[in-house]
Protein backbone atom coordinates (compact mmCIF):
# COMPACT_ATOMS: atom_id res chain seq x y z
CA UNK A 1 34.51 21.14 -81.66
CA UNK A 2 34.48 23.34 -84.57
CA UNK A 3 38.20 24.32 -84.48
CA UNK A 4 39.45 20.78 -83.90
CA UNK A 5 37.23 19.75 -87.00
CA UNK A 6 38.84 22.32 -89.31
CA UNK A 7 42.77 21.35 -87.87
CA UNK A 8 41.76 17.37 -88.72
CA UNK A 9 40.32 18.64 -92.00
CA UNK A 10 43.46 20.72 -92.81
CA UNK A 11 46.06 17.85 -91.94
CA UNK A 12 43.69 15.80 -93.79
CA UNK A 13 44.45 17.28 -96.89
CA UNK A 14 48.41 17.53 -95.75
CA UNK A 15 48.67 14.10 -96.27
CA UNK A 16 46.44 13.88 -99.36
CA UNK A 17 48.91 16.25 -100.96
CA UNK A 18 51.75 14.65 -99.83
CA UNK A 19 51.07 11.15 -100.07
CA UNK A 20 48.22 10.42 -100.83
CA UNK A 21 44.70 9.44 -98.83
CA UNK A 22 44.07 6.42 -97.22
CA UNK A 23 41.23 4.66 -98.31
CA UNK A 24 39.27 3.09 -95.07
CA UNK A 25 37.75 4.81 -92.03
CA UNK A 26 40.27 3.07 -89.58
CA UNK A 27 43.55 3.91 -91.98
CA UNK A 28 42.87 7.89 -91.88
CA UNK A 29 41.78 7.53 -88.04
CA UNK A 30 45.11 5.83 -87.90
CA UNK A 31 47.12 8.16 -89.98
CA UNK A 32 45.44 11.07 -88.35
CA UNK A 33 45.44 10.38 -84.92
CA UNK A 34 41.95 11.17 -84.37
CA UNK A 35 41.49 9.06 -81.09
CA UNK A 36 44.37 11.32 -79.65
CA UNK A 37 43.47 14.29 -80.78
CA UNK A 38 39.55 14.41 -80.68
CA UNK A 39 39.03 11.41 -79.08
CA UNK A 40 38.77 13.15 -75.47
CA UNK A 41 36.34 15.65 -76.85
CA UNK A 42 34.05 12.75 -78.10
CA UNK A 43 33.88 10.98 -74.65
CA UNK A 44 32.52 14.16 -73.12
CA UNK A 45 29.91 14.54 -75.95
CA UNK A 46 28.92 10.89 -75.10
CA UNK A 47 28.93 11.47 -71.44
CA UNK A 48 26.59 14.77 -72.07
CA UNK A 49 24.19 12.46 -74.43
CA UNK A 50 24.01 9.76 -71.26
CA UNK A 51 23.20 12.72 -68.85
CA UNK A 52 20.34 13.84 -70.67
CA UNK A 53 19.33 10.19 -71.76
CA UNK A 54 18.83 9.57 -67.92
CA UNK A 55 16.94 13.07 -67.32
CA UNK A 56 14.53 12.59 -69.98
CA UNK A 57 13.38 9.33 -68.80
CA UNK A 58 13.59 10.28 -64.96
CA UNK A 59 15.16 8.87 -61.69
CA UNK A 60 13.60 5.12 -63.02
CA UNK A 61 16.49 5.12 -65.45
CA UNK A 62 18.91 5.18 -63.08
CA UNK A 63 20.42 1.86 -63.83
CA UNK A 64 21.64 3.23 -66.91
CA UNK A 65 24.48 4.97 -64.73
CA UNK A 66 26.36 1.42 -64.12
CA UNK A 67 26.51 1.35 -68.32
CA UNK A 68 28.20 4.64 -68.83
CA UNK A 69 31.37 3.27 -69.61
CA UNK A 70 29.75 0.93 -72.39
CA UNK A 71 28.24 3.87 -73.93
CA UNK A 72 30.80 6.19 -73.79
CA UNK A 73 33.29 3.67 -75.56
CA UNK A 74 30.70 3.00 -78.39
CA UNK A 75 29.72 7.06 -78.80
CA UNK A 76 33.69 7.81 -78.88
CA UNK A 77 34.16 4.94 -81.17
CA UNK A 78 30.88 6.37 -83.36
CA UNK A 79 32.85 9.80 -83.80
CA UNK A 80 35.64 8.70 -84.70
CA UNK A 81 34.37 6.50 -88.16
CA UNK A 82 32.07 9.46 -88.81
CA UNK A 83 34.72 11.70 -88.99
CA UNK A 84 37.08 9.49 -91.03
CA UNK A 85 34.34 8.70 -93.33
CA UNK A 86 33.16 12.32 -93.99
CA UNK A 87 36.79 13.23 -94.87
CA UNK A 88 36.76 10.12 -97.41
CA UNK A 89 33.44 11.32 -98.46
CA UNK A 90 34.82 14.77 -99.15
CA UNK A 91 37.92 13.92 -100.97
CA UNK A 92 35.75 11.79 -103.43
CA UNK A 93 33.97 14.58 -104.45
CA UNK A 94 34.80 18.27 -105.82
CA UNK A 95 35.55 20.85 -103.37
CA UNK A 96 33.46 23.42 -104.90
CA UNK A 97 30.52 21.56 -104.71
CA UNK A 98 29.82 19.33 -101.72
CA UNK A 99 26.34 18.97 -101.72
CA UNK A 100 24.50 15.59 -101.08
CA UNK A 101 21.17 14.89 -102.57
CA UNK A 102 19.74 16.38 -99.68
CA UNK A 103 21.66 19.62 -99.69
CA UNK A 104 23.91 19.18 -96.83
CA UNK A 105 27.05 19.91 -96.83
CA UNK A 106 30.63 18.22 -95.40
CA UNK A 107 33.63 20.05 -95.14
CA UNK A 108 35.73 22.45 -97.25
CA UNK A 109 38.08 25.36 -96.94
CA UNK A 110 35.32 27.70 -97.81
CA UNK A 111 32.73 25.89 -96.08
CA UNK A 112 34.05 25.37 -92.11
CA UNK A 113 32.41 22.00 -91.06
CA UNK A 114 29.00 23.30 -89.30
CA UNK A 115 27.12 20.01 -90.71
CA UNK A 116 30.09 17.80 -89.83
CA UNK A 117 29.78 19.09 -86.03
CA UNK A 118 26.32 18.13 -86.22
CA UNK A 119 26.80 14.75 -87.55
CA UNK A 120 29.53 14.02 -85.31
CA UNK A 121 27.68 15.05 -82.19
CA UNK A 122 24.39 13.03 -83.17
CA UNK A 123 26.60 9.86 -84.00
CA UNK A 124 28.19 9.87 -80.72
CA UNK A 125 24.89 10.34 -79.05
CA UNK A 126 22.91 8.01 -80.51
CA UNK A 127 25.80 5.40 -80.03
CA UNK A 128 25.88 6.51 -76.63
CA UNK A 129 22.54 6.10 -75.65
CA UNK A 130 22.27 2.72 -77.16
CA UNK A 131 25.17 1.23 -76.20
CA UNK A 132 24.21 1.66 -72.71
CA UNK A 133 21.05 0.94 -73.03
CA UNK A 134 22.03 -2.61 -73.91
CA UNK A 135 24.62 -2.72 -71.45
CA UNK A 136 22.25 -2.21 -68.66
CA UNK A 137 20.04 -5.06 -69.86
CA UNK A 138 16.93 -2.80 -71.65
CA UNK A 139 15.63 -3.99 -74.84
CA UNK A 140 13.68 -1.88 -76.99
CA UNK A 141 14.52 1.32 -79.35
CA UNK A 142 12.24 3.56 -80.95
CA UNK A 143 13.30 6.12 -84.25
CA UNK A 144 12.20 9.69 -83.58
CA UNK A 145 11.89 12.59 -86.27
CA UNK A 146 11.68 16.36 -85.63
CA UNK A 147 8.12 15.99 -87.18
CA UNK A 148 8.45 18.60 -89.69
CA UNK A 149 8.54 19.06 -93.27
CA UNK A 150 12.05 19.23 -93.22
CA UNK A 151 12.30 15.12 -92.66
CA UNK A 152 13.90 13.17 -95.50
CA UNK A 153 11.19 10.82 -96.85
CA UNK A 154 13.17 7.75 -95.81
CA UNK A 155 12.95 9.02 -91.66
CA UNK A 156 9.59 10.58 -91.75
CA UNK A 157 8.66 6.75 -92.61
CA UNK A 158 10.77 5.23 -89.33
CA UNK A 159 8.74 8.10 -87.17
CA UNK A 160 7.13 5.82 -84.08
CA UNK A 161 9.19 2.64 -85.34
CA UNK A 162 10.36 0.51 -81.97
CA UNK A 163 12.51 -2.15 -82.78
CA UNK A 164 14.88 -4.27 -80.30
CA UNK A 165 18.35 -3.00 -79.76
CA UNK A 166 20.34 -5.43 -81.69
CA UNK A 167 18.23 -4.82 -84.97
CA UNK A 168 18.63 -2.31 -87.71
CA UNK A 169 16.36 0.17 -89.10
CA UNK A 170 15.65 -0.23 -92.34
CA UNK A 171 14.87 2.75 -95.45
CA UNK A 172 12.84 2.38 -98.19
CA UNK A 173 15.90 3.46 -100.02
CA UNK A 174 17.41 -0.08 -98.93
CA UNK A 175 19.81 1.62 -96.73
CA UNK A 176 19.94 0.48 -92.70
CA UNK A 177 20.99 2.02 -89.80
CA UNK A 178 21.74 0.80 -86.16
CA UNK A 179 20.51 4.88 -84.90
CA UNK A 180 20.02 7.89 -86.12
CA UNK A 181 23.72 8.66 -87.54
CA UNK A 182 25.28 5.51 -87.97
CA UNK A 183 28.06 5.62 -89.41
CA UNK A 184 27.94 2.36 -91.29
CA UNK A 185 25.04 4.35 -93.09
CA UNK A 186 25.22 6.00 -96.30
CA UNK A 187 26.60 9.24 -96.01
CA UNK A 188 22.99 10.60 -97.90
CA UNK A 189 20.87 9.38 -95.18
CA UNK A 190 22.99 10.75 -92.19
CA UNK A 191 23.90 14.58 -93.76
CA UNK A 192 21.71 17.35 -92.22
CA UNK A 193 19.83 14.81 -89.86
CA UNK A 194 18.30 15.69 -86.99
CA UNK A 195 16.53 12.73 -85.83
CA UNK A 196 17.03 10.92 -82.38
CA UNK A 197 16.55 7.58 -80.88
CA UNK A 198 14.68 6.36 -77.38
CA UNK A 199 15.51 3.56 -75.42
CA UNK A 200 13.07 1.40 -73.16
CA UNK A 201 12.94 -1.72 -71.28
């Protein structure tokens, strides 16, 4: 994913020089093209996340395979604004220093997007996984940290938290977020994450 990242980033700021940048998510996904040209590698990151959703919770999951569709749609869909919005994120700030408060990092020439990749893939997974979750009928959702003293504050206080689908996690920091990664999210609370979410009946 790596190399596609850097060619979107490097068109990105083709246009920005040319034109200037959009300013929404859905205008640079637009302008970019990003459903055509990452949009396939996206659905098979989401398809991966649904595999491994249904082998961690075992052959009693298996209902979750007539929701694949569901959650493949809402992981690609997941990708897609994260991208967008951590190219908007990047343009608003100086390339030579691209450090949230929590030291990660988004994109640059000199910095090829290693923390983008991983904010992309956990997006689409976490989308993924709850998407279908919903669409085959479960209910529940549960926030899950690495446990370690690398854990934001604002996570290592959702550690254990089980919540129904629909509902939002909420931060101390007044911040909420659908999963782990959502994109709707501020960009502070999603950089350099590595937390994941479970789904139960």
């Amino acid at each position: 994913m790596i190399p596609a990242l850097l060619a979107i980033y490097q068109t990105y700021l083709t246009y920005a020089a040319a034109a200037g940048l959009p300013s929404t998510w859905q205008e640079v996904s637009a302008k970019l093209n990003l459903p055509g040209f990452i949009g396939d590698q996206l659905a098979v990151q989401a398809a991966r996340a649904l595999s491994e959703q249904r082998q961690g919770l075992g052959p009693g999951a298996d209902e979750l395979w007539t929701a694949v569709p569901a959650g493949v749609s809402a992981g690609t869909a997941a990708g897609l604004q994260t991208i967008a919005e951590a190219l908007i994120w990047t343009d608003a700030h100086e390339k030579t220093a691209t450090k949230d408060e929590d030291g990660g990092m988004v994109p640059t020439l000199e910095n090829p997007p290693l923390e983008l990749q991983d904010l992309v893939l956990q997006s689409v997974s976490a989308a993924a996984q709850t998407a279908a979750a919903e669409a085959a009928g479960w209910r529940y959702k549960t926030w899950r940290t690495r446990k370690d003293s690398h854990v934001r504050d604002t996570h290592r206080e959702l550690e254990g938290v089980k919540i129904s689908l629909g509902e939002s996690f909420h931060t101390r920091d007044g911040d909420t977020l659908l999963y782990p990664g959502d994109p709707s999210a501020d960009i502070s609370n999603r950089i350099g994450c590595r937390c994941r979410i479970v789904t139960s009946r």
